[in-house]
C-alpha atoms as a PDB file:
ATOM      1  CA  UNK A   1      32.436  93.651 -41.269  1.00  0.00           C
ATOM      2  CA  UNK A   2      35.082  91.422 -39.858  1.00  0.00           C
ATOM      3  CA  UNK A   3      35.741  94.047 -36.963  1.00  0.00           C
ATOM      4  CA  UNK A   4      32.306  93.158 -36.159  1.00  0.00           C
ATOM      5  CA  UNK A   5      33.072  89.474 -36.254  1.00  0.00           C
ATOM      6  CA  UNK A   6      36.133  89.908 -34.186  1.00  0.00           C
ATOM      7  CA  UNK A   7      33.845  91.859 -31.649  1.00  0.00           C
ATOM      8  CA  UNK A   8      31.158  89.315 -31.358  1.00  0.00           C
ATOM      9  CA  UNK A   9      34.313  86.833 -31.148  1.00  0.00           C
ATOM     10  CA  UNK A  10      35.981  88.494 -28.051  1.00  0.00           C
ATOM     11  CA  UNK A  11      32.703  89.004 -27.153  1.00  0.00           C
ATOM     12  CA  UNK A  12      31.733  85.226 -26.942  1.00  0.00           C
ATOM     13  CA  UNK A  13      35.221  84.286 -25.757  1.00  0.00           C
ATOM     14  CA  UNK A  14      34.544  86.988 -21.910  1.00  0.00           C
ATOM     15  CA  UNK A  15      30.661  85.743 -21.856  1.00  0.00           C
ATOM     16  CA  UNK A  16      32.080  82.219 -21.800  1.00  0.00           C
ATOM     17  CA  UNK A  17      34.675  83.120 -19.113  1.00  0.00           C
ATOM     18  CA  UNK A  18      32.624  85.278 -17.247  1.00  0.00           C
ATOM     19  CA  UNK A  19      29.510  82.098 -16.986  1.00  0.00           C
ATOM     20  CA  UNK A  20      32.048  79.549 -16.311  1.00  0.00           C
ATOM     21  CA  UNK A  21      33.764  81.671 -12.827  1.00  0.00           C
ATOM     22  CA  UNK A  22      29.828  82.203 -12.202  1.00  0.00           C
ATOM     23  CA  UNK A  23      28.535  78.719 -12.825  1.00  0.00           C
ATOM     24  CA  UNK A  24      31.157  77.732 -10.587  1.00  0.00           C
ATOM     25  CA  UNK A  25      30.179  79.856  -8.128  1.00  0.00           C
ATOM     26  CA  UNK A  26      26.731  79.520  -8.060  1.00  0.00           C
ATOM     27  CA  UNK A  27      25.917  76.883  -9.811  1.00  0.00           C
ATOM     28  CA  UNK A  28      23.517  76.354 -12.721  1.00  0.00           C
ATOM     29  CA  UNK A  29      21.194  79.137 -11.980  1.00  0.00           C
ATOM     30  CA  UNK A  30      23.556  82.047 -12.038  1.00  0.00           C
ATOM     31  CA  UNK A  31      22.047  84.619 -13.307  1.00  0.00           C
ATOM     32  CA  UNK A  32      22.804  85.985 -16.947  1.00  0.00           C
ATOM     33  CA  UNK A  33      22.236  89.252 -16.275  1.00  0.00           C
ATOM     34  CA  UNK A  34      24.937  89.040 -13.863  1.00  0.00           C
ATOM     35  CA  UNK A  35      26.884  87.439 -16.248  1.00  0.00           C
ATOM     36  CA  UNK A  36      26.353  90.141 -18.832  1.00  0.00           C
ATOM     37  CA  UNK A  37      26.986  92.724 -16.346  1.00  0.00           C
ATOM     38  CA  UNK A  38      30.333  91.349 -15.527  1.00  0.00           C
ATOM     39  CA  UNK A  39      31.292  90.785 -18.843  1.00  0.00           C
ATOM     40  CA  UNK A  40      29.950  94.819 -20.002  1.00  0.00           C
ATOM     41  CA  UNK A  41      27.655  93.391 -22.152  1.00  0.00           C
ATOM     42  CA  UNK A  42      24.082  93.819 -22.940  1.00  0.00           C
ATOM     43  CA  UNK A  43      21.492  91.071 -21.869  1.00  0.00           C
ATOM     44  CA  UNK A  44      20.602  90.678 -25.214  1.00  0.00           C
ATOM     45  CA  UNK A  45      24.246  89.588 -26.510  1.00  0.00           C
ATOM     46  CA  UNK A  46      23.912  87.294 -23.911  1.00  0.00           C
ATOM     47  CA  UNK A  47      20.895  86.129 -25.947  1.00  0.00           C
ATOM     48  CA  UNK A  48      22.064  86.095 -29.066  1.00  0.00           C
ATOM     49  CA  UNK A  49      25.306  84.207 -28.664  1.00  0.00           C
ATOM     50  CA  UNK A  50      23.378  81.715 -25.867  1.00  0.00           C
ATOM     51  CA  UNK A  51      19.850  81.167 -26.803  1.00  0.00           C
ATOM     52  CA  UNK A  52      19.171  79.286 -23.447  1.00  0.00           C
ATOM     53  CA  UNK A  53      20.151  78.975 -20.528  1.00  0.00           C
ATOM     54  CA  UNK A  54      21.262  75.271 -21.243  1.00  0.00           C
ATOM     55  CA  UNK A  55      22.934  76.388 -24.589  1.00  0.00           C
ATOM     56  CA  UNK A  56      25.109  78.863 -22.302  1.00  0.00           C
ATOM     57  CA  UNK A  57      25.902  75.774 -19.983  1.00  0.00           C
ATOM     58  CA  UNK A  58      26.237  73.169 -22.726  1.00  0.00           C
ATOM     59  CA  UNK A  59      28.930  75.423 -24.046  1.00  0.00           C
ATOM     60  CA  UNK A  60      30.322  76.217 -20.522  1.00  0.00           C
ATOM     61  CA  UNK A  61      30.517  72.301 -19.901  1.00  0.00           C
ATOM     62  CA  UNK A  62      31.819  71.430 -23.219  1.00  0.00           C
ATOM     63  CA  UNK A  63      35.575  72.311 -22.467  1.00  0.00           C
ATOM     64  CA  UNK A  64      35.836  70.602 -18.997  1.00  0.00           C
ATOM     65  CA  UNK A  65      34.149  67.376 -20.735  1.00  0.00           C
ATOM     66  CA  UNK A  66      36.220  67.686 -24.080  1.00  0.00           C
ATOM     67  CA  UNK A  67      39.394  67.901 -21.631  1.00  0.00           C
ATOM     68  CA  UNK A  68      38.557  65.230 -19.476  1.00  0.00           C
ATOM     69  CA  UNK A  69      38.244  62.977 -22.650  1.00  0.00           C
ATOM     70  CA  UNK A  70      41.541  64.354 -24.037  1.00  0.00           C
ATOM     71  CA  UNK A  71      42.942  62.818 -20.623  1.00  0.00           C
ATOM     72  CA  UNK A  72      41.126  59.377 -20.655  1.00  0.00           C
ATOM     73  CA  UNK A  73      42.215  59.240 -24.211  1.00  0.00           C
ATOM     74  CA  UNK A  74      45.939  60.139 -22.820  1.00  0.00           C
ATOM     75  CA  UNK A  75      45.750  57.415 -19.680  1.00  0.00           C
ATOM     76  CA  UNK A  76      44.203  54.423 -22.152  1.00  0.00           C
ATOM     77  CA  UNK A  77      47.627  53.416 -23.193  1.00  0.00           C
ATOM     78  CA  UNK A  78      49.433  53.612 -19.431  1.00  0.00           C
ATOM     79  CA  UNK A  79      51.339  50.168 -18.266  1.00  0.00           C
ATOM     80  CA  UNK A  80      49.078  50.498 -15.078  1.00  0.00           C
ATOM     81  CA  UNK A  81      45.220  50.041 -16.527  1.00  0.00           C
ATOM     82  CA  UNK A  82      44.258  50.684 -12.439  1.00  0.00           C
ATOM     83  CA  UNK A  83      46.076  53.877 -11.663  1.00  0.00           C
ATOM     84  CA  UNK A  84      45.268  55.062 -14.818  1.00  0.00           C
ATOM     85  CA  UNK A  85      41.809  54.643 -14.381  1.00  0.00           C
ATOM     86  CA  UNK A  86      41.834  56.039 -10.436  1.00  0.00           C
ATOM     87  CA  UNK A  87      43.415  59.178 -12.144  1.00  0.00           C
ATOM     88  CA  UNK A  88      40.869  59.810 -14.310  1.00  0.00           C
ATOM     89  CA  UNK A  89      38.125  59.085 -12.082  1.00  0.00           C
ATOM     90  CA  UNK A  90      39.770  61.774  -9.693  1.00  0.00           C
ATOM     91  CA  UNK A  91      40.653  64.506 -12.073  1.00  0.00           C
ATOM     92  CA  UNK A  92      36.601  63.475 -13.211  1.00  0.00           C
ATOM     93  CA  UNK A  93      35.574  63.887  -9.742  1.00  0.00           C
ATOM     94  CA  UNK A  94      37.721  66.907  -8.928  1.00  0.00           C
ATOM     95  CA  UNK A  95      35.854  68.865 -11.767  1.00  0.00           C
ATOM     96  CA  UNK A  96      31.949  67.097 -10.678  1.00  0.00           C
ATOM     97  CA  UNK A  97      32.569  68.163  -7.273  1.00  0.00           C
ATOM     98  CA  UNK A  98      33.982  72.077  -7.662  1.00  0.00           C
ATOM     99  CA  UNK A  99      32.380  72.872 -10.861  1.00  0.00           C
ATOM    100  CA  UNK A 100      28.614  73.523  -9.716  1.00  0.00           C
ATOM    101  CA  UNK A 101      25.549  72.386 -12.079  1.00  0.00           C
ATOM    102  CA  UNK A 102      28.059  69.735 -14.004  1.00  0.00           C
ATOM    103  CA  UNK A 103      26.793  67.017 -11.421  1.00  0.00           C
ATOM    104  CA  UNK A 104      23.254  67.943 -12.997  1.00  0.00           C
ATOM    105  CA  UNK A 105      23.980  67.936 -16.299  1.00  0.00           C
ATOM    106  CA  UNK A 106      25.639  64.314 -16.017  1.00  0.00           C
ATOM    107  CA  UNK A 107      22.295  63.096 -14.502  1.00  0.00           C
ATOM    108  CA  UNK A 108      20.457  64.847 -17.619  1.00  0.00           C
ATOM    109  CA  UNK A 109      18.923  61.593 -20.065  1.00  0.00           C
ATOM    110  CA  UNK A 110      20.248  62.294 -23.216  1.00  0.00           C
ATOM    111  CA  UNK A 111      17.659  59.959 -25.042  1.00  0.00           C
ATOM    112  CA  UNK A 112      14.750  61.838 -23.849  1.00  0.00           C
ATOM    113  CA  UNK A 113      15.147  64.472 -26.428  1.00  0.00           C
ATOM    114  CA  UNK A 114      15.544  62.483 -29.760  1.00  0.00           C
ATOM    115  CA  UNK A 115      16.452  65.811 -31.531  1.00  0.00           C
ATOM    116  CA  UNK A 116      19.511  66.524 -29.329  1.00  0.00           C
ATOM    117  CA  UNK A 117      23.042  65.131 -30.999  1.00  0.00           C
ATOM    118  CA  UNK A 118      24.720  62.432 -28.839  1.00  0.00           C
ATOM    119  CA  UNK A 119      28.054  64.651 -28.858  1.00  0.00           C
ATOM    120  CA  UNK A 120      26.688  67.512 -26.935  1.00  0.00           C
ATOM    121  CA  UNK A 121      25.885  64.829 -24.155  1.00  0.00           C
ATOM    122  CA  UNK A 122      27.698  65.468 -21.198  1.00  0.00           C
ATOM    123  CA  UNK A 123      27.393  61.722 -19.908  1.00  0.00           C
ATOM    124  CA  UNK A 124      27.578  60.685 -23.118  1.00  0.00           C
ATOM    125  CA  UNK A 125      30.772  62.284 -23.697  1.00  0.00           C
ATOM    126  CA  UNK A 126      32.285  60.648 -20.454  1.00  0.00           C
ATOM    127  CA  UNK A 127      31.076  57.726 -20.868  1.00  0.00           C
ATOM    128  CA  UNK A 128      32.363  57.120 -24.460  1.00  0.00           C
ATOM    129  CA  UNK A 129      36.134  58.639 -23.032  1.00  0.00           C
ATOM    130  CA  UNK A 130      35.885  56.408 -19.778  1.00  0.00           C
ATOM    131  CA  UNK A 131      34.798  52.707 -20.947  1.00  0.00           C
ATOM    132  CA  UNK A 132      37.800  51.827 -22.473  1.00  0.00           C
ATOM    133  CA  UNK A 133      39.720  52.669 -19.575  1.00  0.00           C
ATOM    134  CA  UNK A 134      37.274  50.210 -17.434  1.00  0.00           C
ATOM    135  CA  UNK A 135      37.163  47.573 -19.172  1.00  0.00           C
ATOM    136  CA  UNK A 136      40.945  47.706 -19.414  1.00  0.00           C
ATOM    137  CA  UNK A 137      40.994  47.463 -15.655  1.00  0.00           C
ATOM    138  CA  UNK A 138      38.232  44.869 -15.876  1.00  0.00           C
ATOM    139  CA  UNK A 139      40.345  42.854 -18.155  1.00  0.00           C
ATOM    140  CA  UNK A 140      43.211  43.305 -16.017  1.00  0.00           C
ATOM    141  CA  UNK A 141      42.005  42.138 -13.094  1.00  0.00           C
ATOM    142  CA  UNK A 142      42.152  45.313 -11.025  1.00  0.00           C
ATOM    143  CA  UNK A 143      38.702  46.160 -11.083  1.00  0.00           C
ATOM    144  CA  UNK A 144      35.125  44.060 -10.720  1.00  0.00           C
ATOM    145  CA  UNK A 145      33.734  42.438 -13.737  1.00  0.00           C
ATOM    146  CA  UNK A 146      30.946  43.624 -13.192  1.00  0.00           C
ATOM    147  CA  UNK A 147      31.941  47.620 -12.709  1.00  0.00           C
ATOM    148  CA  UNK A 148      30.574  49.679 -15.620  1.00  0.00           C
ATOM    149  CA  UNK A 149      31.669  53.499 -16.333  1.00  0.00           C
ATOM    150  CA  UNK A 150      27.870  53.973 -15.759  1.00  0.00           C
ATOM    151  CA  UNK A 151      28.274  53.061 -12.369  1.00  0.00           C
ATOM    152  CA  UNK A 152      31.653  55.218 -11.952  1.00  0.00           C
ATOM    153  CA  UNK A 153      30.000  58.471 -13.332  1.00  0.00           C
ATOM    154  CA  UNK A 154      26.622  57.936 -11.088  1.00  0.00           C
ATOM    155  CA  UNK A 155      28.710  57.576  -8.325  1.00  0.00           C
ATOM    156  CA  UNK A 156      31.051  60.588  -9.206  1.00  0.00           C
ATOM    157  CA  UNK A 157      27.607  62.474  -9.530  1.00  0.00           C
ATOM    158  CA  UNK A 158      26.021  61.167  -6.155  1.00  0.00           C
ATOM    159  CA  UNK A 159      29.523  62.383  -4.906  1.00  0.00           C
ATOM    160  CA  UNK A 160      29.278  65.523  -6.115  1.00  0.00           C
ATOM    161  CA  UNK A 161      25.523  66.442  -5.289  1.00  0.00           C
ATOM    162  CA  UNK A 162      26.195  65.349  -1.879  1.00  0.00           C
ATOM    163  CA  UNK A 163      28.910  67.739  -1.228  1.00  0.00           C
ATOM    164  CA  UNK A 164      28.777  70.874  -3.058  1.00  0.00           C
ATOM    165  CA  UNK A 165      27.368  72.565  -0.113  1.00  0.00           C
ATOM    166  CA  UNK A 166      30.269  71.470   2.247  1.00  0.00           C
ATOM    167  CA  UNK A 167      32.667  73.969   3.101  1.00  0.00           C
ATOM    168  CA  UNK A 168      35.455  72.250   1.149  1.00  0.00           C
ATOM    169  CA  UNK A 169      33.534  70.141  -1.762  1.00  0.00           C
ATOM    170  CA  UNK A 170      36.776  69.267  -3.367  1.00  0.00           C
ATOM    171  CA  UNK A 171      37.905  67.716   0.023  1.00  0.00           C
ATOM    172  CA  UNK A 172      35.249  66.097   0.909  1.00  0.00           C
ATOM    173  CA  UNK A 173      34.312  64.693  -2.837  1.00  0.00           C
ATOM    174  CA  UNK A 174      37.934  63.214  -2.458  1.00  0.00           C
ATOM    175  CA  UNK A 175      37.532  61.717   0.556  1.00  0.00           C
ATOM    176  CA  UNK A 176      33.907  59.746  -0.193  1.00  0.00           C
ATOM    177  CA  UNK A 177      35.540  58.581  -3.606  1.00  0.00           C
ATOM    178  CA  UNK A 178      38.467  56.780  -1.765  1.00  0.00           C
ATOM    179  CA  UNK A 179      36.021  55.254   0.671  1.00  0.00           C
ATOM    180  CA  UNK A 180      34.536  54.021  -2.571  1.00  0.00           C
ATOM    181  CA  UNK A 181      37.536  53.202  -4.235  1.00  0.00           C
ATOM    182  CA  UNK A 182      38.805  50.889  -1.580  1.00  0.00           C
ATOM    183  CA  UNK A 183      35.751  48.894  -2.277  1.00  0.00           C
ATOM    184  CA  UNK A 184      35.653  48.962  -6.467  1.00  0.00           C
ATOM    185  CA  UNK A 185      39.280  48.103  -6.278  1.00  0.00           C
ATOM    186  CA  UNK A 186      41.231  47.297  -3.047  1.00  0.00           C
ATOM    187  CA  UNK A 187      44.708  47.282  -3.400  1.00  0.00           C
ATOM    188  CA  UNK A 188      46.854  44.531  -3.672  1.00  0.00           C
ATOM    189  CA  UNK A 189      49.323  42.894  -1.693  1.00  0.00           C
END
């Protein structure tokens, strides 16, 4: 019995790494069969550990967004409330821009579906990690009052949906959000 567990374990553990390189890769609608194939499974262990398709990308998502709140969480206490903020919003917008289908699931309204828990929220999740680092900056001086983290993900996500077919999406998602940053928060003197 527990070899079986420790099958369906490893099991679980390549399905997630195979969907994640493939989500990246193709985004959102990569195929599960492919993702079964690579991982020399059957479709229907596929199924059974990932009921849906967004219960395989929930679970693909959940370590970038549980990471990227393990970071903001790390930055809230820096002497700098700007740069740490900046940092977050680019390791944020490094991960929106190269992994594709997370810009989606940011823009997904987590209230529509009363049944669904807050904590599997992907914009809830980065929301709650980056608002204290805001309103630190806010506080501070070193960014607009009236700058919310709403506005910082939306614009991550515009970032990312408008270059994940460029050649270098990384590059150019970058470049647009130090256009924008100049304008949130121009340096000083």
């Amino acid at each position: 019995m527990s070899s079986q567990r420790a099958d369906a374990r490893r099991n679980y553990a390549r399905l997630l790494a195979v969907a994640e390189q493939e989500i990246a890769a193709h985004g959102a609608d990569a195929s599960l069969e492919q993702i079964a194939r690579i991982a020399g499974v059957g479709s229907a262990t596929v199924r059974r550990h990932f009921p849906s398709r967004h219960a395989l990308l929930d679970a693909v998502f959940h370590g970038v967004i549980e990471n990227l709140g393990a970071r903001a969480r790390e930055l809230s206490g820096a002497a700098d409330a700007r740069a740490a903020l900046l940092e977050w919003l680019t390791v944020v917008n490094g991960n929106v821009a190269t992994i594709r289908g997370l810009a989606i699931a940011l823009t997904r309204d987590c209230t529509a579906n009363p049944t669904e828990a807050h904590e599997h929220c992907a914009s809830a999740q980065l929301t709650d990690a980056g608002d204290p680092l805001v309103r630190r900056a806010v506080r501070g001086g070193a960014v607009a009052p009236d700058v919310t983290i709403a506005d910082l993900l939306a614009l991550i996500t515009g970032i990312a949906l408008a270059t994940e077919h460029h050649q270098d999406p990384a590059a150019a998602a970058t470049r647009l959000l130090d256009l924008a940053v100049a304008g949130i928060s121009p340096r000083r003197g």
